[in-house]
Structures are given as C-alpha cells and as structure tokens.
C-alpha atoms as a PDB file:
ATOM      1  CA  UNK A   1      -4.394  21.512   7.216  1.00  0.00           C
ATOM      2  CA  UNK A   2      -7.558  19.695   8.074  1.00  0.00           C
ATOM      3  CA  UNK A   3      -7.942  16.101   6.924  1.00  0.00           C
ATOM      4  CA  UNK A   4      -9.841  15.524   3.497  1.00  0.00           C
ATOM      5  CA  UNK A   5     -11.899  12.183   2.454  1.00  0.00           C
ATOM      6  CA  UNK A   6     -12.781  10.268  -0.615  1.00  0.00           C
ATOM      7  CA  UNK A   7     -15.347   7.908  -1.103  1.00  0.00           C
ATOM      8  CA  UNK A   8     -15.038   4.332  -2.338  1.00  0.00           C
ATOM      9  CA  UNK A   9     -17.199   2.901  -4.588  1.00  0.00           C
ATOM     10  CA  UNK A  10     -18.808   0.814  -1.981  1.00  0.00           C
ATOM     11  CA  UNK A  11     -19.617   4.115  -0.173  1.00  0.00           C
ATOM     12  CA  UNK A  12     -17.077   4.062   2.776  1.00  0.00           C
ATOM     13  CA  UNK A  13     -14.352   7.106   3.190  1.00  0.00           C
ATOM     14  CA  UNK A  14     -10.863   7.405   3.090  1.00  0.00           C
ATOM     15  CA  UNK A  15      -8.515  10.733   4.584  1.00  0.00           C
ATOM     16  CA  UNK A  16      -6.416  12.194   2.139  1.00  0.00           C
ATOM     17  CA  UNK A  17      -3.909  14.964   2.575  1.00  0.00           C
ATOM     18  CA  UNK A  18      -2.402  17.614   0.546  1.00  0.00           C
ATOM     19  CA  UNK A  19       0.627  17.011  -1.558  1.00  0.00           C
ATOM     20  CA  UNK A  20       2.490  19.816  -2.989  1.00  0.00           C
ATOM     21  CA  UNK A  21       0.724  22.680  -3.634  1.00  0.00           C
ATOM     22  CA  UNK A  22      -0.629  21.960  -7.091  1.00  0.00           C
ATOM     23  CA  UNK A  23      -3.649  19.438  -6.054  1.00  0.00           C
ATOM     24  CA  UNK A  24      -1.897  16.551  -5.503  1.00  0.00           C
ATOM     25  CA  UNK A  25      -3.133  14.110  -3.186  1.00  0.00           C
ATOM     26  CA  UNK A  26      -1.450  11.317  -1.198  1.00  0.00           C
ATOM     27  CA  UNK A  27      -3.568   8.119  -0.048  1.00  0.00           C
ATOM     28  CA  UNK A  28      -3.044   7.776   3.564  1.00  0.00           C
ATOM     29  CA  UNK A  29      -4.255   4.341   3.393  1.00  0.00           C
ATOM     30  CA  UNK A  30      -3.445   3.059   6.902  1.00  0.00           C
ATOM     31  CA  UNK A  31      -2.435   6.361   7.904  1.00  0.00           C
ATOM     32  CA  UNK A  32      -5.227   6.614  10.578  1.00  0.00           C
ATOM     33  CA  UNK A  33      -5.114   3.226  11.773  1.00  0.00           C
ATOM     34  CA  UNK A  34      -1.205   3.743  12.480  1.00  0.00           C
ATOM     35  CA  UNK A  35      -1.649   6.794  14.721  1.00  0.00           C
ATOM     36  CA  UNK A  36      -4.085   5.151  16.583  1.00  0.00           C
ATOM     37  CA  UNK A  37      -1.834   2.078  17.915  1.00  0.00           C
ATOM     38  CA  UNK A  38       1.099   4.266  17.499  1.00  0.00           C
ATOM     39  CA  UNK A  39       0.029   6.432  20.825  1.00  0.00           C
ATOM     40  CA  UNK A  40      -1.234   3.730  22.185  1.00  0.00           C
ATOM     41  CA  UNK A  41      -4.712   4.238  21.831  1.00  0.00           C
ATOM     42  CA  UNK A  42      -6.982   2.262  19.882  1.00  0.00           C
ATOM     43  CA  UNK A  43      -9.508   1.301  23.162  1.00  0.00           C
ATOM     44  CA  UNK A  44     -13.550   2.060  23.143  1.00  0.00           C
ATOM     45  CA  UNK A  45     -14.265   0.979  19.898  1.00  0.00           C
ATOM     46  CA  UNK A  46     -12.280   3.265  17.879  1.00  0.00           C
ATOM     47  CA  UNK A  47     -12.852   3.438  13.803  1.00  0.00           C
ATOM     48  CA  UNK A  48      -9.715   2.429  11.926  1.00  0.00           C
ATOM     49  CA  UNK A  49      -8.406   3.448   8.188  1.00  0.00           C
ATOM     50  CA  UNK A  50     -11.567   5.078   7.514  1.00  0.00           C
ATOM     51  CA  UNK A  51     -13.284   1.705   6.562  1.00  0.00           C
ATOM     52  CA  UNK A  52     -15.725   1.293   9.243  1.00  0.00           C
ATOM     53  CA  UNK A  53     -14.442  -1.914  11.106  1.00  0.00           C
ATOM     54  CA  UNK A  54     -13.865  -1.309  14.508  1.00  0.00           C
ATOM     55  CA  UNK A  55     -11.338  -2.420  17.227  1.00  0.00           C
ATOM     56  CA  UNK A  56     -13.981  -4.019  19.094  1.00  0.00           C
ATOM     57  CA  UNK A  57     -14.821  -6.377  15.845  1.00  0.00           C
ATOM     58  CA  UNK A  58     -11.048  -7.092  15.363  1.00  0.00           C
ATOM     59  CA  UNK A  59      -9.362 -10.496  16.618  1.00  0.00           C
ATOM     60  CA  UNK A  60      -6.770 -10.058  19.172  1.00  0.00           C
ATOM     61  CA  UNK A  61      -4.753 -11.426  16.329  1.00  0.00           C
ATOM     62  CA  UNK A  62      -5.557  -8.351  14.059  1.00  0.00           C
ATOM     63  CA  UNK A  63      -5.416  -5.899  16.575  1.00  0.00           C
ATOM     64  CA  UNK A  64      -1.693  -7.120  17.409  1.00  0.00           C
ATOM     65  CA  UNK A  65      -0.836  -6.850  13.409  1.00  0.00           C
ATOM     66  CA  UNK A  66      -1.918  -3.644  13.690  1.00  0.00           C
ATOM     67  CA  UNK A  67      -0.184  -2.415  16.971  1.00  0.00           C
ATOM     68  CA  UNK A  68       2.722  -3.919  15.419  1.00  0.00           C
ATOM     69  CA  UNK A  69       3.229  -2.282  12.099  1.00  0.00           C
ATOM     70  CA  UNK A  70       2.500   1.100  13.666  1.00  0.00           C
ATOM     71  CA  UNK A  71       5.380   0.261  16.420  1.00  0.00           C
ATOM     72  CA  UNK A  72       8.011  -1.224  14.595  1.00  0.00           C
ATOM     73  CA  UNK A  73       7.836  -0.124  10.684  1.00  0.00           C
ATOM     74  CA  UNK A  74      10.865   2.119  11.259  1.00  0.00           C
ATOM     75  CA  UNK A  75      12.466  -0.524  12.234  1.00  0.00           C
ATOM     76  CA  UNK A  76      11.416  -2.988   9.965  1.00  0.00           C
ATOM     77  CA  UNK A  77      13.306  -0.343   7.197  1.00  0.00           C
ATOM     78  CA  UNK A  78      15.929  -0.173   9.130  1.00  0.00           C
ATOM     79  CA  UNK A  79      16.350  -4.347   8.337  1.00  0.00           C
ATOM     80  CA  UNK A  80      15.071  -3.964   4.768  1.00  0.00           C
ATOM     81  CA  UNK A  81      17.976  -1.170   4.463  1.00  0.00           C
ATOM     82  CA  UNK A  82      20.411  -4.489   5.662  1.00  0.00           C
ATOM     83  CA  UNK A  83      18.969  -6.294   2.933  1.00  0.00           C
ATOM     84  CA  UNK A  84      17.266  -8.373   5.860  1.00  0.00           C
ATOM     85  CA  UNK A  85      13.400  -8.420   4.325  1.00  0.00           C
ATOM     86  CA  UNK A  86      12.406 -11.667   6.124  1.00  0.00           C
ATOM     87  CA  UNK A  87      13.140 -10.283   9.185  1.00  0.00           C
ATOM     88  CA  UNK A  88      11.131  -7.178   8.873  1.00  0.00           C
ATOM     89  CA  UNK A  89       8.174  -8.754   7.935  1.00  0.00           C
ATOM     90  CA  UNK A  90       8.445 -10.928  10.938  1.00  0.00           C
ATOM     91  CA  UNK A  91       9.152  -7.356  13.294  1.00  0.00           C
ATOM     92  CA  UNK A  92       5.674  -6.347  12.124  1.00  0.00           C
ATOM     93  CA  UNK A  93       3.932  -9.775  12.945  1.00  0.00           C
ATOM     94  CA  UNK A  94       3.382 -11.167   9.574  1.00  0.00           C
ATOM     95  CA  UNK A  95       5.350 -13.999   7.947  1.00  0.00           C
ATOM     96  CA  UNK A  96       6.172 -13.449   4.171  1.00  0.00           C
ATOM     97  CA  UNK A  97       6.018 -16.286   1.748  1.00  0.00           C
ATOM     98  CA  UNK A  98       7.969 -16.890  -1.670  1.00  0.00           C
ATOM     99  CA  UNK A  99       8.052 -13.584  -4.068  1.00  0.00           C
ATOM    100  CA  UNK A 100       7.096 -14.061  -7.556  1.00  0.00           C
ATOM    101  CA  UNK A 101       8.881 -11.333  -9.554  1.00  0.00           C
ATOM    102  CA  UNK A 102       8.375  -9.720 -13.274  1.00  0.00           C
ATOM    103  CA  UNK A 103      10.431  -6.706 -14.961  1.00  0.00           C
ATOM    104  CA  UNK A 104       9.420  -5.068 -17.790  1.00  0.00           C
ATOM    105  CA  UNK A 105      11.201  -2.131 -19.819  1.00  0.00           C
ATOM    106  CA  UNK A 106       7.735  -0.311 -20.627  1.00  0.00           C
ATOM    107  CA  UNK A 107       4.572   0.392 -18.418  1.00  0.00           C
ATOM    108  CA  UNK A 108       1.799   0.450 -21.262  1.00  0.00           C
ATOM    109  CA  UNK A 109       1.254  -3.321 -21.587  1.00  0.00           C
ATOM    110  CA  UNK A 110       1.074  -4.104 -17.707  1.00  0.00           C
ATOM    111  CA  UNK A 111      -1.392  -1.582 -17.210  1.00  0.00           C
ATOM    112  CA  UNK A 112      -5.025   0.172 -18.030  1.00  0.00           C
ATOM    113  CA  UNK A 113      -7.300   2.841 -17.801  1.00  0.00           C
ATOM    114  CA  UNK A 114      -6.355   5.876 -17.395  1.00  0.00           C
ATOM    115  CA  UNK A 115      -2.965   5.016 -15.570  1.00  0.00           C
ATOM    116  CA  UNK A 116      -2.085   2.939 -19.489  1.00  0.00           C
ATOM    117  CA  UNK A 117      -3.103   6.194 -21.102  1.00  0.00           C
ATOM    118  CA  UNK A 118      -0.422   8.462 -19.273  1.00  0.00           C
ATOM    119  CA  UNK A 119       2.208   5.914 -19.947  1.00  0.00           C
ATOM    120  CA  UNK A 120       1.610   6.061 -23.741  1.00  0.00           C
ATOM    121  CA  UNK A 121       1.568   9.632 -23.520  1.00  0.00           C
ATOM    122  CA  UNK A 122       4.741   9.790 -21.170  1.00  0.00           C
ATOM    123  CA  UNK A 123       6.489   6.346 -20.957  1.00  0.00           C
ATOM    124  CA  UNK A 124       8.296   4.767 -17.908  1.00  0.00           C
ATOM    125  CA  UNK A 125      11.819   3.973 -17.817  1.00  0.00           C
ATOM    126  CA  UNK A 126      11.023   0.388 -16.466  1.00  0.00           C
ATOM    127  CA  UNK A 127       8.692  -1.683 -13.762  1.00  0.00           C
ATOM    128  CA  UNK A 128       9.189  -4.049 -11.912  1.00  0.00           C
ATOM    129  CA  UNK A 129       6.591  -6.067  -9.876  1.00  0.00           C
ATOM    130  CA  UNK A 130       6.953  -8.219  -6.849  1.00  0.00           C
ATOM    131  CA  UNK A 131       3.263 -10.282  -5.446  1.00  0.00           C
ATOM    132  CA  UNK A 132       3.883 -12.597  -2.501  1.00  0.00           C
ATOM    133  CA  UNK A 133       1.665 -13.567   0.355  1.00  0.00           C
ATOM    134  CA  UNK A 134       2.484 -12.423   3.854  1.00  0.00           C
ATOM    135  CA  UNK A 135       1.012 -14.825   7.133  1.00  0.00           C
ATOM    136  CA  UNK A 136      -0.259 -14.081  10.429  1.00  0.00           C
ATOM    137  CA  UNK A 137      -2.477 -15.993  12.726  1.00  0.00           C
ATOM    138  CA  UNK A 138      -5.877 -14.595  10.903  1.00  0.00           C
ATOM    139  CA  UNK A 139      -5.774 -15.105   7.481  1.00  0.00           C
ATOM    140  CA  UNK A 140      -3.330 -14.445   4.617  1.00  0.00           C
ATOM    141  CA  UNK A 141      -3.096 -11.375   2.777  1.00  0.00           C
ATOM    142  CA  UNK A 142      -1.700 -11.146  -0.906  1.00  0.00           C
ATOM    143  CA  UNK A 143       0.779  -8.364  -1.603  1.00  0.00           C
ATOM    144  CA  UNK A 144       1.229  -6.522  -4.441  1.00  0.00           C
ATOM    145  CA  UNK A 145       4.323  -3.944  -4.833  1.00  0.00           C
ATOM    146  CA  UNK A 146       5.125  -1.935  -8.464  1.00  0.00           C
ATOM    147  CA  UNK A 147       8.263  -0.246  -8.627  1.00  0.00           C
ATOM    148  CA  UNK A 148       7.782   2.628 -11.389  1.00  0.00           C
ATOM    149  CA  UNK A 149      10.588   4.357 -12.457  1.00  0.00           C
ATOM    150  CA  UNK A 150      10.343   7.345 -14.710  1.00  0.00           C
ATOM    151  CA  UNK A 151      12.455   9.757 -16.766  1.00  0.00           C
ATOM    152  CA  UNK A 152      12.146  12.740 -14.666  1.00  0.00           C
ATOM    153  CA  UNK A 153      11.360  13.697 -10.748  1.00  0.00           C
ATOM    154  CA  UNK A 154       8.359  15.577 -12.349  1.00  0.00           C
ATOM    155  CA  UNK A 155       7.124  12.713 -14.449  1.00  0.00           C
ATOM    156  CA  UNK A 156       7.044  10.158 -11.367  1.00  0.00           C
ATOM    157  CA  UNK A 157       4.790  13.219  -9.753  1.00  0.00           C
ATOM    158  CA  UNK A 158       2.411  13.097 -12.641  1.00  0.00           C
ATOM    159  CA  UNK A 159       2.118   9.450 -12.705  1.00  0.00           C
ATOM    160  CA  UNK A 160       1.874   8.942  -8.699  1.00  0.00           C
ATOM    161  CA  UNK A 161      -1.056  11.834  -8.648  1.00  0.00           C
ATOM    162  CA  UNK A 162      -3.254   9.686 -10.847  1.00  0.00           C
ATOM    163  CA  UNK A 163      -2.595   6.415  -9.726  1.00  0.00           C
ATOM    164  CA  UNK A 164      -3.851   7.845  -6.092  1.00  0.00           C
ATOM    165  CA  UNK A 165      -6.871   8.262  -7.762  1.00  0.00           C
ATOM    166  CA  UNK A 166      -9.517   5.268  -7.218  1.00  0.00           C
ATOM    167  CA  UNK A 167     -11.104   4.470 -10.421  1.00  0.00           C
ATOM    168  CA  UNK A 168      -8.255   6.241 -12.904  1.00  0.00           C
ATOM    169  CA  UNK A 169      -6.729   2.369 -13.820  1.00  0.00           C
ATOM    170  CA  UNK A 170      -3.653   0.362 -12.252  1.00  0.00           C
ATOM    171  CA  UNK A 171      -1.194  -1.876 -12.916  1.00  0.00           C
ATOM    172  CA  UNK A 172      -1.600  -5.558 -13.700  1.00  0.00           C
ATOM    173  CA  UNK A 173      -1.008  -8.297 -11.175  1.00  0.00           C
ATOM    174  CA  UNK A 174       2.048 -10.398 -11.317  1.00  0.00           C
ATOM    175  CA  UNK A 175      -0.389 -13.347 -10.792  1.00  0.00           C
ATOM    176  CA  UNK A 176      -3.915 -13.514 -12.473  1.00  0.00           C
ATOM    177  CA  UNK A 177      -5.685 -15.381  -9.612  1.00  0.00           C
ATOM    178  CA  UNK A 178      -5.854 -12.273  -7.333  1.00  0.00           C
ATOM    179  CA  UNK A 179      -8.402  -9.473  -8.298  1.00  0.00           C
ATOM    180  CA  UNK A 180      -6.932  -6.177  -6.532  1.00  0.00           C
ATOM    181  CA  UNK A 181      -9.531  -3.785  -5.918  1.00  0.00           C
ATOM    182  CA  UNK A 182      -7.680  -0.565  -4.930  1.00  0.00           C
ATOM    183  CA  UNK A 183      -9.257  -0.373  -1.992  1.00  0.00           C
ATOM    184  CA  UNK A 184      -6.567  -1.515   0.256  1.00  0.00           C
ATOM    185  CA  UNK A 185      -3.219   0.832  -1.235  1.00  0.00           C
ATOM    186  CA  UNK A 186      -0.904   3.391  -0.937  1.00  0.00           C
ATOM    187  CA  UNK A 187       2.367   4.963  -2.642  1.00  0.00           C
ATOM    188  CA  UNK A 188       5.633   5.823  -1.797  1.00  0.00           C
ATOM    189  CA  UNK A 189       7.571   8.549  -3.800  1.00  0.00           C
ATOM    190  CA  UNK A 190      11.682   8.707  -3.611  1.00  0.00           C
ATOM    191  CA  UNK A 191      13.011  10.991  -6.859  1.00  0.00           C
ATOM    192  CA  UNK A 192      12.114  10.304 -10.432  1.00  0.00           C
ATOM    193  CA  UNK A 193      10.478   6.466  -8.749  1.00  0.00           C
ATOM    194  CA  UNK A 194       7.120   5.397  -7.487  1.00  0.00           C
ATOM    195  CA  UNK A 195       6.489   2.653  -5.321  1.00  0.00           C
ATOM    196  CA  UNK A 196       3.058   1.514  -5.542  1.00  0.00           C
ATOM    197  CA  UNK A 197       1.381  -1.419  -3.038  1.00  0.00           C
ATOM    198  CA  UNK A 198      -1.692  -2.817  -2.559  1.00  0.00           C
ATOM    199  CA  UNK A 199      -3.093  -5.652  -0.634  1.00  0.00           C
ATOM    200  CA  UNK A 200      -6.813  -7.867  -0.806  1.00  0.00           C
ATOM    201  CA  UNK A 201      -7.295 -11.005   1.567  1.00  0.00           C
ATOM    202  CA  UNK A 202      -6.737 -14.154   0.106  1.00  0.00           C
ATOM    203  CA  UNK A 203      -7.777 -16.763   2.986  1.00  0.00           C
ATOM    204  CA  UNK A 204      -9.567 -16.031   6.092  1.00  0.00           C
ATOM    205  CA  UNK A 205     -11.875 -12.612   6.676  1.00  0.00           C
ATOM    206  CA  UNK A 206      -8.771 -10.285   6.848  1.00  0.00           C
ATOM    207  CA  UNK A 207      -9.977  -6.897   7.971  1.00  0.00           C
ATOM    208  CA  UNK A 208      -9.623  -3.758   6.196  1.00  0.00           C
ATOM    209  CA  UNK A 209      -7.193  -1.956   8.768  1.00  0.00           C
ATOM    210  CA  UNK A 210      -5.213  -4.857   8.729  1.00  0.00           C
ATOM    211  CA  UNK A 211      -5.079  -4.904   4.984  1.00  0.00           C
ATOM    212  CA  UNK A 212      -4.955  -1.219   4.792  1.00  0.00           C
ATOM    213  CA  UNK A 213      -1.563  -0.709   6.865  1.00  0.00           C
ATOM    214  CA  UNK A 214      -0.146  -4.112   5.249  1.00  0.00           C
ATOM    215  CA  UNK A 215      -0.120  -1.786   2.081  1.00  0.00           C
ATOM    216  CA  UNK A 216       1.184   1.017   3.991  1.00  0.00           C
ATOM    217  CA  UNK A 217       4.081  -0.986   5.499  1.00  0.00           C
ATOM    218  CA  UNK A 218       4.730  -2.579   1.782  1.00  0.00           C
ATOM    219  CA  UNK A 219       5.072   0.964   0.279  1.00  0.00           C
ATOM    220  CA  UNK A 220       7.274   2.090   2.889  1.00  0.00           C
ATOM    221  CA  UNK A 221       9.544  -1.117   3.016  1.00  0.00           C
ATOM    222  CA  UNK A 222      10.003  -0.744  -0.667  1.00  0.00           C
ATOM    223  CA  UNK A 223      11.107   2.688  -0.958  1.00  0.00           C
ATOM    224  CA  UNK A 224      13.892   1.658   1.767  1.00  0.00           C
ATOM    225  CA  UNK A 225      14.970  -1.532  -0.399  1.00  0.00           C
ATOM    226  CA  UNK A 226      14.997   1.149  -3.506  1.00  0.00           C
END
C-alpha cells in the first residue's frame, strides 16, 4: 500500500500507514528517518521524518543519534526486556536522566480534548506516566511516555486511533514546564494497552528527525518494558 501524509499545523507532512482495515491510522513518526540510516543510506541531502530538515543541515552529532536508533533499537529492547533501561538508552547514543513518575486509576482528569471526551465516554483501567530527559552531545530532549491501559483489546484500538490524530487532545505532562506539541510522537499497541510517547527539545536546537525517532524509540522501548 502506498504511503499516505498528514499535514501539521505548521504546514509540513507526515507518512501514515494503514492500520486494520477499518480506517485506522498509525503515526510513523520516525518511521522514514529509520529506514533511511537503517540501509545505510541517508547521503545527498536526503529529507528525514517528513519534516523538512535535511542530513546535510544535521550535526554529525545528530546524524549519529539517528544512525544509531535505527541500528540498535532491537537491541536496545532486548536490554529493556532485562530490565537494563540505562543501558539501552546509552546503545542508541543518548544518555537518560532521572524519571519523574505519576499513576493514576482514571484517564479523564490527565487529559483533554477530544482524547478526555472518549475517556468519559469509555474509561481507562489506569495510566501511568513517566517524563525524563534523555542527553546527547546536541541538545537535550524531554521525553514523555503514557502507558494507557484499557478494559478491552477493542477499547485500546478506539482510544489509540484518536490519539494518532493531531489536533483530537492528549494527555497531560507529568511536569508543567514542558509544552508538548504533538508534533514529535508515536504509539505503540500490545493487547488491551497503549503506549503513547512524545518528545520536544528542551536545550539546544534539537532537530526534528532526531526528536521524531527519540519518540519512536520511547514507544517501542516501552511496549518491551510492558
């Protein structure tokens, strides 16, 4: 199936592919800047994540963040799976700082918009949220990960299909000081739970495909921790 886009609100695209069938689609987030230094490409300029920054505009310090989540993030689950998160942070080039953690036994209060809306209609089992900073020779980037767990495999479809959605509401930060825009997300599904990340710069000018498969590599690093 050929690739789809979205547009942000500040005009750039993002690819989006077909979920099950029934409309659903999945934010591929860093997706295409993954498959670039994946095969090894990434040479000439090439357009990451759909954001419009370029590898030739990129730090040798981004583009090795980059290279590096794309090579090792199997890997990296392998140590989350080990209960080793430190160290999988550090296989992907980025050094995570102290976790500040909140659980709650109902989504409607941390949330809003539209995403609030569905959980009055059809409420959560629990959330939990984890924000941390993670470190690399750029910048810092603040991370922020939801855990949503629902009653029913069907449910956590519902609620994962509009979350994917720019512009339908999110979940609250752990930590007021960050804004998160959206822009830099993705989602991981595993049964009846959702794991939801998503990732704005917080010192230095982090670029989007750097922020954009940080969230992808937080999603996916979740969902192996469970």
């Amino acid at each position: 199936m050929a690739p789809e886009f979205r547009s942000r609100p500040d005009g750039t695209k993002y690819p989006i592919r077909g979920g099950n069938g029934k409309g659903k689609a999945t934010v591929v987030a860093g997706g295409v800047a993954l498959a670039v230094w994946a095969t090894g490409g990434g040479t000439g300029g090439v357009t990451l994540g759909g954001s419009g920054t370029t590898t030739a505009s990129m730090s040798t310090a981004d583009t090795a963040v980059v290279r590096g989540i794309g090579k090792n993030l199997s890997k990296a689950r392998r140590d989350v799976k080990r209960g080793n998160r430190e160290r999988a942070w550090k296989r992907l080039g980025l050094r995570r700082g102290r976790r500040v953690t909140r659980s709650a036994v109902e989504c409607v209060t941390s949330t809003y918009g539209q995403v609030r809306e569905f959980f009055v209609r059809t409420p959560c089992r629990d959330l939990r949220r984890f924000q941390f900073p993670v470190e690399y020779d750029s910048g810092t980037i603040s991370v922020l990960v939801s855990r949503v767990r629902m009653r029913s495999s069907a449910a956590a479809r519902d609620f994962r299909s509009l979350i994917d959605e720019h512009g339908t509401g999110d979940i609250h930060p752990v930590l007021s000081t960050v804004r998160f825009t959206g822009h830099h997300y993705d989602s991981a599904p595993r049964r009846d739970t959702v794991f939801v990340a998503e990732t704005e710069s917080r010192t230095g000018n982090v670029p989007e495909p750097v922020l954009d498969t940080t969230a992808e590599a937080a999603a996916a690093l979740a969902r192996s921790a469970g």
